[in-house]
C-alpha atoms as a PDB file:
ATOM      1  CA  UNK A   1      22.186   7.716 -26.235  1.00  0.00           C
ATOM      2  CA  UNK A   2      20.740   8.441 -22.855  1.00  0.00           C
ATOM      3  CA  UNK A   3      17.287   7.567 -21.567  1.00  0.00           C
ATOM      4  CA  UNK A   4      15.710  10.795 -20.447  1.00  0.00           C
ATOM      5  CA  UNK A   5      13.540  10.887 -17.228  1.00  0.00           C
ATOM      6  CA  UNK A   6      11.044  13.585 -16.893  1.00  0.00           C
ATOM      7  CA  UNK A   7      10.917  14.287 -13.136  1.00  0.00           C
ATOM      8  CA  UNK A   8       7.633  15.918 -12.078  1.00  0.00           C
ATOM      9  CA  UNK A   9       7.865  17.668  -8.673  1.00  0.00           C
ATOM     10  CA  UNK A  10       7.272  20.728  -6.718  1.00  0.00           C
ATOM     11  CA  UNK A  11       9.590  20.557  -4.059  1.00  0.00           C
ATOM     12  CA  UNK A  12      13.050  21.522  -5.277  1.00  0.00           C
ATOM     13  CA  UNK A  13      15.317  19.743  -2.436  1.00  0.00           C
ATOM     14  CA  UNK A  14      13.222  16.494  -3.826  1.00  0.00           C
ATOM     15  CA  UNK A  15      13.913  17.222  -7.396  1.00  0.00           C
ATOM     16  CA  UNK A  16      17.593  18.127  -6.830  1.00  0.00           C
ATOM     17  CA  UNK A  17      18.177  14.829  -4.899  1.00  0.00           C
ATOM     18  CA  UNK A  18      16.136  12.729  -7.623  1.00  0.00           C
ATOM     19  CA  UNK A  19      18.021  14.578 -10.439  1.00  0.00           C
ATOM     20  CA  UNK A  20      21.577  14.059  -9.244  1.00  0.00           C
ATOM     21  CA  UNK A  21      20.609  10.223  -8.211  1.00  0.00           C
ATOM     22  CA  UNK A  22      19.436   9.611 -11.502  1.00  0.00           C
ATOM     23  CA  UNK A  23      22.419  11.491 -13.928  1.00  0.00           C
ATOM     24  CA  UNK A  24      24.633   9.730 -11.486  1.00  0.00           C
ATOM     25  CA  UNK A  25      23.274   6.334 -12.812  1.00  0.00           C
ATOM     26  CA  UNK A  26      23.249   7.830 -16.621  1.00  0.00           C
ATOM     27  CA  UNK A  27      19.814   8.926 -17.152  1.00  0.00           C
ATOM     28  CA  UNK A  28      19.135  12.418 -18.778  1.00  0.00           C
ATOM     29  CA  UNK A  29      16.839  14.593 -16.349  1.00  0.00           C
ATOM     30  CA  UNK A  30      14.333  17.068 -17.387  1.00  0.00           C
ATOM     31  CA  UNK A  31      12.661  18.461 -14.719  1.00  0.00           C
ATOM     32  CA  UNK A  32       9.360  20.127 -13.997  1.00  0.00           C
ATOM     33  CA  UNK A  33       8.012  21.916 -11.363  1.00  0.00           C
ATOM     34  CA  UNK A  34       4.570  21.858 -11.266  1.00  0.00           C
ATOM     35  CA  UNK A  35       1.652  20.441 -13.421  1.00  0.00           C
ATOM     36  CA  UNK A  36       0.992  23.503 -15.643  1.00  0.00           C
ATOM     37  CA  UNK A  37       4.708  22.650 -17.433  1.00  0.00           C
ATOM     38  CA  UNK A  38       4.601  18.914 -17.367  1.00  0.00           C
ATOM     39  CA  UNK A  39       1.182  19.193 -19.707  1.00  0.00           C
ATOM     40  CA  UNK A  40       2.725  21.503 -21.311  1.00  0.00           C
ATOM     41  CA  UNK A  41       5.388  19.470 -22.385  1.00  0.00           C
ATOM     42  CA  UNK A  42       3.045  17.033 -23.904  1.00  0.00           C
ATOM     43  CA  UNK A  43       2.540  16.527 -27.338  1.00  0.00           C
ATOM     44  CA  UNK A  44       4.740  19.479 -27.850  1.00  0.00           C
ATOM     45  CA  UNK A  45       8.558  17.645 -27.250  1.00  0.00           C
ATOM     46  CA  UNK A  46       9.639  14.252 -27.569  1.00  0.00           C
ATOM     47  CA  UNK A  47       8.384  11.780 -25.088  1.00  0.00           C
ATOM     48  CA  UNK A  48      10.639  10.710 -22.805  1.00  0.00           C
ATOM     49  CA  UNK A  49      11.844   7.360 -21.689  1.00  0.00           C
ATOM     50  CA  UNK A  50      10.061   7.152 -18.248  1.00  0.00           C
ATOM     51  CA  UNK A  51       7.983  10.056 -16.423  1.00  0.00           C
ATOM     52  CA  UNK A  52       8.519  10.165 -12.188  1.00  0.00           C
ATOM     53  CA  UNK A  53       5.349  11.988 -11.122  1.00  0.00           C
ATOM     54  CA  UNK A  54       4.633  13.136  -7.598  1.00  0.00           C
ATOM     55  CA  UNK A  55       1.030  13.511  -7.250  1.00  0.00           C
ATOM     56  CA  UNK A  56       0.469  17.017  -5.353  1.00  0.00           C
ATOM     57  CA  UNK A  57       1.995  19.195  -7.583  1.00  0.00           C
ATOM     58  CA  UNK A  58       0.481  22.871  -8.054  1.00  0.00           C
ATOM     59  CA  UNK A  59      -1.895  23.898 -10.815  1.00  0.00           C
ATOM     60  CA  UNK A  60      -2.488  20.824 -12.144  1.00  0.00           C
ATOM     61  CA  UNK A  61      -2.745  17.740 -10.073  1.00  0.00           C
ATOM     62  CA  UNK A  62      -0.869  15.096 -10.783  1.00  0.00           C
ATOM     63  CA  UNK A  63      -3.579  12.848 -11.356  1.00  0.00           C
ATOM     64  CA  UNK A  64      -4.811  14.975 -13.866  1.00  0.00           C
ATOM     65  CA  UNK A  65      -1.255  15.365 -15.297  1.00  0.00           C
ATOM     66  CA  UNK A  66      -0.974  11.076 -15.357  1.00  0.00           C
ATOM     67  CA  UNK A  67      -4.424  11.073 -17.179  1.00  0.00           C
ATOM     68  CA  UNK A  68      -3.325  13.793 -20.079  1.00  0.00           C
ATOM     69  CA  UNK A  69      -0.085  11.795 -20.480  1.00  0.00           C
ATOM     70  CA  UNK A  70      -2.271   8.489 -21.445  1.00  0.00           C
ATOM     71  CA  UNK A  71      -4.370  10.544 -23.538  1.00  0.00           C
ATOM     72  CA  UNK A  72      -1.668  11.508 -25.652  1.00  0.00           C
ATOM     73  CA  UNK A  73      -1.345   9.188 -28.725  1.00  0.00           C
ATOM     74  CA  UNK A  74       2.610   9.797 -28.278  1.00  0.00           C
ATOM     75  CA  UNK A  75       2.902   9.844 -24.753  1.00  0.00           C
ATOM     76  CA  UNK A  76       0.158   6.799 -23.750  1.00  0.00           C
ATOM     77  CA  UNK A  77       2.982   3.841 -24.044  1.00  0.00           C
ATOM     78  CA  UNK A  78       5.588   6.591 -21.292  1.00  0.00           C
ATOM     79  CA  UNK A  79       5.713   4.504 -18.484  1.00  0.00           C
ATOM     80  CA  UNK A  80       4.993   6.427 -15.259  1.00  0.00           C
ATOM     81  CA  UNK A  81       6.088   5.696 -11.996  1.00  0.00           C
ATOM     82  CA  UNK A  82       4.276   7.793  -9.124  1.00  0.00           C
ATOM     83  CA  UNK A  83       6.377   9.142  -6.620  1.00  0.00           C
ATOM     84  CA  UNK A  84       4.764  10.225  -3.374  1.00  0.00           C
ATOM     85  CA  UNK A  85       5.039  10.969   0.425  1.00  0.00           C
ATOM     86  CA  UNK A  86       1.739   9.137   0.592  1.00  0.00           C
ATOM     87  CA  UNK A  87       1.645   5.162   0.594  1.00  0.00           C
ATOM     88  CA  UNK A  88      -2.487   5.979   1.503  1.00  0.00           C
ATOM     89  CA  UNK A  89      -3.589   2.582  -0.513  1.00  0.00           C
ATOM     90  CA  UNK A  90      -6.814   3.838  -2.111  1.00  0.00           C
ATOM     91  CA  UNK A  91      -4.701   6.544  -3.660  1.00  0.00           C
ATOM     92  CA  UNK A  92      -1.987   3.494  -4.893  1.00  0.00           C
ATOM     93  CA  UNK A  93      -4.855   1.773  -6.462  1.00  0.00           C
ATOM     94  CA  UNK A  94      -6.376   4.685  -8.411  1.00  0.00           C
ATOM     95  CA  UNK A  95      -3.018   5.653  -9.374  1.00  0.00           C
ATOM     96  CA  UNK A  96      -2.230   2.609 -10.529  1.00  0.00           C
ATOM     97  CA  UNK A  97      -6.087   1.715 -11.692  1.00  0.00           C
ATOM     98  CA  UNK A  98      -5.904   5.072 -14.077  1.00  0.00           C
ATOM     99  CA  UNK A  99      -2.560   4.010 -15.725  1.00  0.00           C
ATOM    100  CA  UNK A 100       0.116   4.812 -13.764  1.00  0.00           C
ATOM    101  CA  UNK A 101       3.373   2.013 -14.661  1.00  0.00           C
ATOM    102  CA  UNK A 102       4.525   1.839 -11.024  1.00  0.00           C
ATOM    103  CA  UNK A 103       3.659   3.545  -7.382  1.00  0.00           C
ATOM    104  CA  UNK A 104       7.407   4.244  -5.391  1.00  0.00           C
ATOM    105  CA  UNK A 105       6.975   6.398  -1.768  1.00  0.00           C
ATOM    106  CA  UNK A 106       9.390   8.861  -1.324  1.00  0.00           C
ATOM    107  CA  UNK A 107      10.283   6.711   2.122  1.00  0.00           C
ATOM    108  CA  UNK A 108      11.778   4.161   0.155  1.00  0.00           C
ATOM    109  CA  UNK A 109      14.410   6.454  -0.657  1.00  0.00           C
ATOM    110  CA  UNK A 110      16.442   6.498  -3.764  1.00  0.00           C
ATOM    111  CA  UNK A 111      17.652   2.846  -3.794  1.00  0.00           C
ATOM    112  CA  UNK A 112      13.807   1.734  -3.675  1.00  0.00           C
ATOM    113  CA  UNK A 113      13.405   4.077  -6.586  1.00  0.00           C
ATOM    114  CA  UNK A 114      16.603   3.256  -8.787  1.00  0.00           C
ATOM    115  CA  UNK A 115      15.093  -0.418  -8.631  1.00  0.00           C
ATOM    116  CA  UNK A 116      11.834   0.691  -9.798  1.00  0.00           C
ATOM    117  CA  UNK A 117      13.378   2.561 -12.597  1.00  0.00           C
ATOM    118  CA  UNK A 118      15.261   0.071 -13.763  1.00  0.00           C
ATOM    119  CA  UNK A 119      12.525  -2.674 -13.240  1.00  0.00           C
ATOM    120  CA  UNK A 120      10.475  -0.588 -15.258  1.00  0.00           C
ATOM    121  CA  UNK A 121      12.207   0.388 -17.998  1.00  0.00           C
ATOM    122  CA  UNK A 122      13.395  -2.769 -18.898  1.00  0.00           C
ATOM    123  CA  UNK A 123      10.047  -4.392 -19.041  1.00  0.00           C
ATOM    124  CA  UNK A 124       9.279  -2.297 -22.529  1.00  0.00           C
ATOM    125  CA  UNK A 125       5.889  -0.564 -23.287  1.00  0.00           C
ATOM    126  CA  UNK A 126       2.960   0.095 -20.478  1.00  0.00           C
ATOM    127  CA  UNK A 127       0.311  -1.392 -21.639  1.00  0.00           C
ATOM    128  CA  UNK A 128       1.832  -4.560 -22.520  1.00  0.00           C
ATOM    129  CA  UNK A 129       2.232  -5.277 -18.665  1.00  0.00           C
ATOM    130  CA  UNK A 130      -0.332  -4.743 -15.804  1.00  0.00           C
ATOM    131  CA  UNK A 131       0.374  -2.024 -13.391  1.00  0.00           C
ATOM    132  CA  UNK A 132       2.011  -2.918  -9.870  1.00  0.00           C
ATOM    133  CA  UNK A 133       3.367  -1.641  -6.538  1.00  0.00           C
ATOM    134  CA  UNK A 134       6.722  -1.796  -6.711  1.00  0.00           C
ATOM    135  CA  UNK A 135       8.195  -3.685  -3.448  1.00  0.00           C
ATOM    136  CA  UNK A 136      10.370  -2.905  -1.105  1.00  0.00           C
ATOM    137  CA  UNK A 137      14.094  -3.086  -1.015  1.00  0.00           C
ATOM    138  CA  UNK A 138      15.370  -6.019   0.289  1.00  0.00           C
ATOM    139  CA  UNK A 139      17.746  -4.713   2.857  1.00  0.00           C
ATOM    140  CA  UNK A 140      16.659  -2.673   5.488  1.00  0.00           C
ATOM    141  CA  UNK A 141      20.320  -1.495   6.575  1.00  0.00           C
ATOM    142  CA  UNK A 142      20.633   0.181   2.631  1.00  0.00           C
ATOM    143  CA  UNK A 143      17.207   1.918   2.371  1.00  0.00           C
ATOM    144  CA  UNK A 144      17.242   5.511   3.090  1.00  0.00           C
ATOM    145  CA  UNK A 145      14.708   7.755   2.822  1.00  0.00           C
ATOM    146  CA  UNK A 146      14.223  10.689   0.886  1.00  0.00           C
ATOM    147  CA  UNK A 147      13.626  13.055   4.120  1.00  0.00           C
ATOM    148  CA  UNK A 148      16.861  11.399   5.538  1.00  0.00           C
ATOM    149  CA  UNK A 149      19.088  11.837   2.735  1.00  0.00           C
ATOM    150  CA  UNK A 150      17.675  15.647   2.114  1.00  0.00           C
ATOM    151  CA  UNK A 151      18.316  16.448   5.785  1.00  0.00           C
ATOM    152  CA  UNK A 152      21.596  15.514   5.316  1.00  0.00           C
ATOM    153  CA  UNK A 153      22.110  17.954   2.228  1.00  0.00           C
ATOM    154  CA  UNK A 154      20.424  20.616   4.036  1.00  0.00           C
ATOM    155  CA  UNK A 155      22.601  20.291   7.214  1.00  0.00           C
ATOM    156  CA  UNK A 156      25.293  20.469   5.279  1.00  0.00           C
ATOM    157  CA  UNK A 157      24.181  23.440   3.055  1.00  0.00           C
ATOM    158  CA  UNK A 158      23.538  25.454   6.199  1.00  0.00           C
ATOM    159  CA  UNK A 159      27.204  24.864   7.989  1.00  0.00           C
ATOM    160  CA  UNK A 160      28.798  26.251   4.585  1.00  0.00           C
END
């Protein structure tokens, strides 16, 4: 059976991109738009296997969003990775401080993240482990960004 991934994030070009990455790697992808449906979604469906939550996300912030999630006795054990433009480190530390599994910026583009997802996933139940900044790729010559890889798509939308 697949893992599912609940992907968290207003921007739909982001979501897209993160959506076909991960079903291209085997993953199941539910996706959310804003805050309002991810809370929602808790304690009213099955938890998923891993939540990717970008932190400014309308109606309900995404902090707010990562602190419901560890309030639920269901949902608390989800490991979360943040996903955000921002690599601001106060906001990496109170992510991670307030229970958040992992901390990926969308510049790392989606090898950066496919290593955190794995990484993550295979290290079993969140509070079991400490929370941590996942590191860069290796490479530099592999790592794309997410802008890069979405400018490509859109260029390419807009000559069809």
């Amino acid at each position: 059976m697949k893992q599912k991934v609940l992907v968290v994030e207003d921007e739909q070009d982001t979501a897209d991109l993160l959506k076909h990455v991960l079903e291209r790697e085997g993953f199941s992808v539910l996706q959310v738009k804003d805050g309002r449906q991810a809370t929602a979604l808790v304690g009213t469906v099955r938890p998923p296997s891993l939540v990717l939550l970008d932190l400014v996300i309308p109606y309900v912030s995404g902090p707010e969003v990562l602190r419901m999630i560890r309030d639920d006795p269901d949902w608390k054990q989800v490991p979360i990775i943040v996903l955000s433009a921002d690599s601001y480190e106060p906001d990496i530390r109170r992510a991670l401080s307030e229970g958040a599994t992992a901390y990926v910026t969308k510049q790392k583009g989606s090898l950066g993240l496919l290593a955190a997802v794995k990484q993550t996933l295979s290290l079993g139940p969140t509070p079991r482990r400490p929370a941590r900044k996942v590191p860069s790729t290796p490479t530099r010559k592999r790592r794309t960004s997410v802008d890069r890889q979405l400018g490509g798509r859109l260029r390419k939308k807009r000559a069809d």
